[in-house]
N, C-alpha and C. Protein backbone atom coordinates (compact mmCIF):
# COMPACT_ATOMS: atom_id res chain seq x y z
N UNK A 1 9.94 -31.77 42.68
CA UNK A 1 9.15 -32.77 43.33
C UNK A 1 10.11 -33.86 43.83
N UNK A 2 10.16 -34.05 45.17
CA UNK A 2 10.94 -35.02 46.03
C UNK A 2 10.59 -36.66 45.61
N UNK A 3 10.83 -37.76 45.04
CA UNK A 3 10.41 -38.66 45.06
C UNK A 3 11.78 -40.07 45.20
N UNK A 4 11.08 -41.35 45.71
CA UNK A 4 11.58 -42.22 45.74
C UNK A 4 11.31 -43.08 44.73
N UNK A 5 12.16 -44.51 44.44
CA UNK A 5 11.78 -45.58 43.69
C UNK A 5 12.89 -46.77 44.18
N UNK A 6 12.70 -48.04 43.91
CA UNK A 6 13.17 -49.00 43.86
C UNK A 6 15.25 -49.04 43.22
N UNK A 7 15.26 -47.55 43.00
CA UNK A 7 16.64 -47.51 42.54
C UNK A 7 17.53 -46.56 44.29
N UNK A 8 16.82 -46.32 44.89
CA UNK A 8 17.50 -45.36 45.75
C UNK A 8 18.06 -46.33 46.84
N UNK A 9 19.63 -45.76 47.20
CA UNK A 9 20.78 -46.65 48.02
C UNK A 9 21.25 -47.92 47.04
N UNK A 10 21.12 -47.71 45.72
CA UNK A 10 21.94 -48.89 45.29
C UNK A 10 22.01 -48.24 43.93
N UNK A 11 21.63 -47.86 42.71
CA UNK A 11 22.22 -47.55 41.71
C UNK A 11 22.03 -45.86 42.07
N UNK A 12 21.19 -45.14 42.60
CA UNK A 12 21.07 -43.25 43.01
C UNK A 12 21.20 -43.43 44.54
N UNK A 13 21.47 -42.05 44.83
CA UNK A 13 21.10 -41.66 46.10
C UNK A 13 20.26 -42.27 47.38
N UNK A 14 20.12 -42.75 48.19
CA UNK A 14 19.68 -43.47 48.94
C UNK A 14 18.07 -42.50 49.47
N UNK A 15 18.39 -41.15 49.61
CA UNK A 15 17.31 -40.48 49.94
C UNK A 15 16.24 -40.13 49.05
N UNK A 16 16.62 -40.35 48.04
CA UNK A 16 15.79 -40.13 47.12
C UNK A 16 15.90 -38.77 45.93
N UNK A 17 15.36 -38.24 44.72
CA UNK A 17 15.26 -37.59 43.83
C UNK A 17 14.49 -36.78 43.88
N UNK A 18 15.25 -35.95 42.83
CA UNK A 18 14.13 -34.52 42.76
C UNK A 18 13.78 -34.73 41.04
N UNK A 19 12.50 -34.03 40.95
CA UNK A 19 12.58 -33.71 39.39
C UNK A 19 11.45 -32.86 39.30
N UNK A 20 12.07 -31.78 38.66
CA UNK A 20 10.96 -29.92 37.96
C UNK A 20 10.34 -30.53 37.39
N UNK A 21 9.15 -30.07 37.50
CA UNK A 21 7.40 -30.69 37.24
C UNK A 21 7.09 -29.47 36.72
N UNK A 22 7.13 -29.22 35.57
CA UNK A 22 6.52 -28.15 34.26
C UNK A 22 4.86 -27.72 34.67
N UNK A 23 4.88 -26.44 35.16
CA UNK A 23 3.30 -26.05 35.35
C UNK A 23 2.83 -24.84 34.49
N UNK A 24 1.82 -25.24 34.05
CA UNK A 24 0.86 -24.40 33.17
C UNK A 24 -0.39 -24.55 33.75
N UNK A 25 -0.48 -22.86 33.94
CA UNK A 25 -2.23 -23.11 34.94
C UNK A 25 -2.88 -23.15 33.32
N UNK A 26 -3.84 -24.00 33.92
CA UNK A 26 -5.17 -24.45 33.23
C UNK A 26 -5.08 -26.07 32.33
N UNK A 27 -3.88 -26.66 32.48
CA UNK A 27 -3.06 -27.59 31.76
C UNK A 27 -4.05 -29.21 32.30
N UNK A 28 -4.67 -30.24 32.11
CA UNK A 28 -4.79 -30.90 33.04
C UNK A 28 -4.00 -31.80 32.64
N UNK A 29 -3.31 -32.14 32.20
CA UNK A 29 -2.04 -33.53 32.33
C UNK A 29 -0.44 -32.72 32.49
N UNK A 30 0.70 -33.10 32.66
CA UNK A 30 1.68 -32.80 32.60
C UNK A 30 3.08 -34.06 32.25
N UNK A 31 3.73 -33.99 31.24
CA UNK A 31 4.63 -34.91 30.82
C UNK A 31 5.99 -34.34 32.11
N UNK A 32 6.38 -36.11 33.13
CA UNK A 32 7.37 -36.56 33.72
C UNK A 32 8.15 -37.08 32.61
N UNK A 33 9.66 -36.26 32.62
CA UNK A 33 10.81 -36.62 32.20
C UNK A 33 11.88 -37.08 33.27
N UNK A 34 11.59 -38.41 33.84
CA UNK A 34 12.73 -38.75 34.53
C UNK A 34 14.24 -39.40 34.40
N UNK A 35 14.15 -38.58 33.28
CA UNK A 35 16.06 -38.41 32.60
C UNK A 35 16.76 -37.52 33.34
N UNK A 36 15.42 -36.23 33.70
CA UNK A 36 15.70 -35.19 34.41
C UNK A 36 16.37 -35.19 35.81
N UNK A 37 15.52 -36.74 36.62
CA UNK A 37 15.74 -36.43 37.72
C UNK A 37 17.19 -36.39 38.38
N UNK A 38 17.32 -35.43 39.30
CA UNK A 38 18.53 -35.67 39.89
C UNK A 38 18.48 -35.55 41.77
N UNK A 39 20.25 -35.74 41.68
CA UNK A 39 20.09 -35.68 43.69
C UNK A 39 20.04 -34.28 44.08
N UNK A 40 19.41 -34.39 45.67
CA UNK A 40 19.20 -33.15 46.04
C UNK A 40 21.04 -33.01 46.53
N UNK A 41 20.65 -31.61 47.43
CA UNK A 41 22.24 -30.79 47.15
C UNK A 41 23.00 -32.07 48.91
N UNK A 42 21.87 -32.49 49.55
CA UNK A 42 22.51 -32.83 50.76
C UNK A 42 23.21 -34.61 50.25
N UNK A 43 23.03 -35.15 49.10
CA UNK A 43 24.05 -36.10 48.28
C UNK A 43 25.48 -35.48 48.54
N UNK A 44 25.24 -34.48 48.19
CA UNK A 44 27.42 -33.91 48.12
C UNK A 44 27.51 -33.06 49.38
N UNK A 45 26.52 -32.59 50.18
CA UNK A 45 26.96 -31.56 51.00
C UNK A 45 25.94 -31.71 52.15
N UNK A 46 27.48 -32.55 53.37
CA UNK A 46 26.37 -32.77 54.51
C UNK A 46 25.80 -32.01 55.33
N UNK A 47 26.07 -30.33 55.28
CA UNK A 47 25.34 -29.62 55.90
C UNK A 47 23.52 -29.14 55.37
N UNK A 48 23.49 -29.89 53.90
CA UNK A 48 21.94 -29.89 53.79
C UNK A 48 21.62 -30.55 54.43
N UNK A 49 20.19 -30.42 54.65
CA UNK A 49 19.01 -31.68 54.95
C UNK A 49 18.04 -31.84 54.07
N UNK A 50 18.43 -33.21 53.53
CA UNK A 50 16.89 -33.54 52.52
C UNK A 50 15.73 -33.35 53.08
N UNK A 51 14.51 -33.04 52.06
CA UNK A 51 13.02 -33.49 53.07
C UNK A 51 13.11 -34.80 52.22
N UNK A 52 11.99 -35.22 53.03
CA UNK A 52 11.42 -36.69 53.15
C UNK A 52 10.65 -36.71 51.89
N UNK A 53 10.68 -37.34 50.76
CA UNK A 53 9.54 -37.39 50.14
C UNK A 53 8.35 -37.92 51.23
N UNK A 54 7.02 -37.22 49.99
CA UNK A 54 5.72 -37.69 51.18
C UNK A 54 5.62 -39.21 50.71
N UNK A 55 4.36 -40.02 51.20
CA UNK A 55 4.25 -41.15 50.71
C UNK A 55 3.70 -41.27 49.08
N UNK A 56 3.05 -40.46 48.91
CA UNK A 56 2.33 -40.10 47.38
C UNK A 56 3.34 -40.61 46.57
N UNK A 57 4.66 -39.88 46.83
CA UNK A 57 5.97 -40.19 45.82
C UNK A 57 6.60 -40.88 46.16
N UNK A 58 6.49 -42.27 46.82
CA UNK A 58 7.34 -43.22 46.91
C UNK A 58 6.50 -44.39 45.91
N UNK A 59 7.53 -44.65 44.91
CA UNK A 59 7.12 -45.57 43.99
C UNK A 59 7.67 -46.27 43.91
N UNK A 60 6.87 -47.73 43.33
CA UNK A 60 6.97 -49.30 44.20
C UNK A 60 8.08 -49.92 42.70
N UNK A 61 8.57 -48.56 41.98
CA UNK A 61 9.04 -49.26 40.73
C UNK A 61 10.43 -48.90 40.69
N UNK A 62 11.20 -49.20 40.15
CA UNK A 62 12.94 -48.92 39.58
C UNK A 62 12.53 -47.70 38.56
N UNK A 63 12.99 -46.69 39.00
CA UNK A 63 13.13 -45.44 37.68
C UNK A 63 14.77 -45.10 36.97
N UNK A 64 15.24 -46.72 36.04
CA UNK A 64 16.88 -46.49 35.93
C UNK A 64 16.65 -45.15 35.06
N UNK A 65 16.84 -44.19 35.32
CA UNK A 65 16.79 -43.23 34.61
C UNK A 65 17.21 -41.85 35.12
N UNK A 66 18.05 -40.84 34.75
CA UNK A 66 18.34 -39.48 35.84
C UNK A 66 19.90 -39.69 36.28
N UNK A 67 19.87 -39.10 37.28
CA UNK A 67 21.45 -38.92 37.85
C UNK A 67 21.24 -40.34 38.86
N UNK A 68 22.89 -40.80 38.59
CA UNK A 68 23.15 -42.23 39.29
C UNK A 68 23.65 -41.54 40.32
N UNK A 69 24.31 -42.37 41.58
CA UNK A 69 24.76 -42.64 42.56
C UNK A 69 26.31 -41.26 42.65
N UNK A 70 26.25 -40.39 43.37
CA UNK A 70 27.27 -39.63 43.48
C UNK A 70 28.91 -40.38 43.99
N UNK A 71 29.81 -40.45 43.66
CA UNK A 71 30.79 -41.52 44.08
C UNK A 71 32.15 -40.33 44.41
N UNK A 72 32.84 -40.27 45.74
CA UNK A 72 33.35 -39.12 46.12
C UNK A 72 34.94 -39.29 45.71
N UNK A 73 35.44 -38.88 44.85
CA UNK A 73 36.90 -39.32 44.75
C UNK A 73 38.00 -38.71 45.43
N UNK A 74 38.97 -39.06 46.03
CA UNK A 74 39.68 -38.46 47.21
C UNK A 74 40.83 -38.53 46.58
């Protein structure tokens, strides 16, 4: 699941996060571990293209939590 928060372009990735969303048919709640989340592959490799998170997953909060900011050492 593609999502944004109040941490993206300054402590993560600017485009935003991914994080595996555990499905069990017939389940109706599901526990978010966003320790989990991390960057998609187009962070290190500019021939990806991120998608856009939709608006659903742009959240109005800081998630310090997951993979920080990729930093390229030369």
């Amino acid at each position: 699941m593609p999502f944004t928060d109040k941490t993206n372009g300054f402590e993560t990735y600017g485009g935003g996060r991914f994080l595996d969303v555990p499905y069990e048919e017939d389940r109706k709640t599901v526990m978010l571990d966003f320790n989990r989340a991390y960057s998609p592959f187009c962070a290190y490799d500019p021939d990806y293209v991120c998608p856009v998170p939709p608006k659903d997953n742009r959240l109005d909060i800081a998630i310090p939590a997951g993979e920080k900011t990729y930093e390229k050492h030369e």
